[in-house]
C-alpha atoms as a PDB file:
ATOM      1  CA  UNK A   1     -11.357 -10.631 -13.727  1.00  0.00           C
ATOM      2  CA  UNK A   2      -8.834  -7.792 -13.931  1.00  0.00           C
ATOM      3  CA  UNK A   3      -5.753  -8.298 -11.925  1.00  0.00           C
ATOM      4  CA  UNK A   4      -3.772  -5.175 -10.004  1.00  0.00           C
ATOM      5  CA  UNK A   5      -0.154  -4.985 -10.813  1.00  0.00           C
ATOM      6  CA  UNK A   6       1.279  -4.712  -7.250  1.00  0.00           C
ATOM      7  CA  UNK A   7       4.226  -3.280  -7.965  1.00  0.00           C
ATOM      8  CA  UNK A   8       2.629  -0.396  -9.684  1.00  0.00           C
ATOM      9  CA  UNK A   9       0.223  -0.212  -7.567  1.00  0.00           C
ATOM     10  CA  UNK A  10       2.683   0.618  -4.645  1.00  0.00           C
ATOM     11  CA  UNK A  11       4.475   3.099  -6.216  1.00  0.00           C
ATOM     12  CA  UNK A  12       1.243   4.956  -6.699  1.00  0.00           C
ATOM     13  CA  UNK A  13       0.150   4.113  -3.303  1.00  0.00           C
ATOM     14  CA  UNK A  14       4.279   5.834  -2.195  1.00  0.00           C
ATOM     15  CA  UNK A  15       3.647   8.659  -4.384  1.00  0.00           C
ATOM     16  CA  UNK A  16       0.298   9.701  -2.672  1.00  0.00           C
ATOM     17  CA  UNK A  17       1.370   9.177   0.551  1.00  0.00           C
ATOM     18  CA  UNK A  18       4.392  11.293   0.277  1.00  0.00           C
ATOM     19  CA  UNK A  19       2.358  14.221  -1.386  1.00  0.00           C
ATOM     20  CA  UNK A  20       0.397  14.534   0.952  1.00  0.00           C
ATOM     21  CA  UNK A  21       3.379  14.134   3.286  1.00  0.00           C
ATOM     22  CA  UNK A  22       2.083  10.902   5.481  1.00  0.00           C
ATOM     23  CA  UNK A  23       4.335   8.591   7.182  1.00  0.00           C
ATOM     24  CA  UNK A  24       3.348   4.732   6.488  1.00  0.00           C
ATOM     25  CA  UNK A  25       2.191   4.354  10.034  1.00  0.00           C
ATOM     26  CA  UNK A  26      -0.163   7.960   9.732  1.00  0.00           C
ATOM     27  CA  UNK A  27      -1.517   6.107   6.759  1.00  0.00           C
ATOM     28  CA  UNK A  28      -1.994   2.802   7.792  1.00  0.00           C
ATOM     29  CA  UNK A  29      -4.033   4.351  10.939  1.00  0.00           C
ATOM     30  CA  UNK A  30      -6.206   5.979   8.571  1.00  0.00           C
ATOM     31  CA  UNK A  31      -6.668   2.607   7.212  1.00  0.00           C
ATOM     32  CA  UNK A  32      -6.959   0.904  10.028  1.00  0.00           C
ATOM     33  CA  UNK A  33      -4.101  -1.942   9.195  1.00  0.00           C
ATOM     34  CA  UNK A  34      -0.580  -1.834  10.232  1.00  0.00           C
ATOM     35  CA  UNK A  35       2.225   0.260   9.364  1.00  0.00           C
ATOM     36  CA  UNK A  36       4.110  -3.075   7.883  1.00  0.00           C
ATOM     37  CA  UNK A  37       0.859  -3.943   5.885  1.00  0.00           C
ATOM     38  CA  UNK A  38       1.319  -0.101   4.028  1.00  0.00           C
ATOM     39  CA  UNK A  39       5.559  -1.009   3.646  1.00  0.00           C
ATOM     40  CA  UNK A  40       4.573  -4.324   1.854  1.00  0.00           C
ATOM     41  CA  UNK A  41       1.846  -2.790  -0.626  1.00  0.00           C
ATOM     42  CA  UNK A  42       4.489  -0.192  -1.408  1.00  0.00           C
ATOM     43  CA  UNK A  43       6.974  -2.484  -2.099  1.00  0.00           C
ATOM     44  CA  UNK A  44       4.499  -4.775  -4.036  1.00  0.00           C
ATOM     45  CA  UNK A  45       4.897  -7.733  -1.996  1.00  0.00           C
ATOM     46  CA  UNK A  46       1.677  -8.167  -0.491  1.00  0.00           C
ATOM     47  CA  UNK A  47      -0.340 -11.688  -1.459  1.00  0.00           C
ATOM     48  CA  UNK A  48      -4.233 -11.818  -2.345  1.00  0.00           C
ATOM     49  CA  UNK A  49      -6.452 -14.612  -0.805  1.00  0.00           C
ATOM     50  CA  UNK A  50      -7.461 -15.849  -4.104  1.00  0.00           C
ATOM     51  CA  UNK A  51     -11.436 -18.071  -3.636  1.00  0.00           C
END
């Protein structure tokens, strides 16, 4: 199984958000998580649940 590199992952995830000039928490209601959920996959700290 392929594994996501979080850290590059949130820099993408940053870079996106900012173009389209989105504040975490704008994002993160789009989502439907929290605004600290969208600060941790930015800074590539969030853990999987691994089954």
């Amino acid at each position: 199984m392929y594994q996501i590199n979080n850290e590059k992952f949130g820099q993408f995830l940053a870079e996106i958000r900012k173009e389209k000039q989105m504040t975490q928490k704008e994002l993160a209601e789009k989502l439907f998580v929290s605004d600290k959920t969208v600060s941790k996959w930015e800074r590539g700290v969030s853990q999987t649940k691994r089954y």
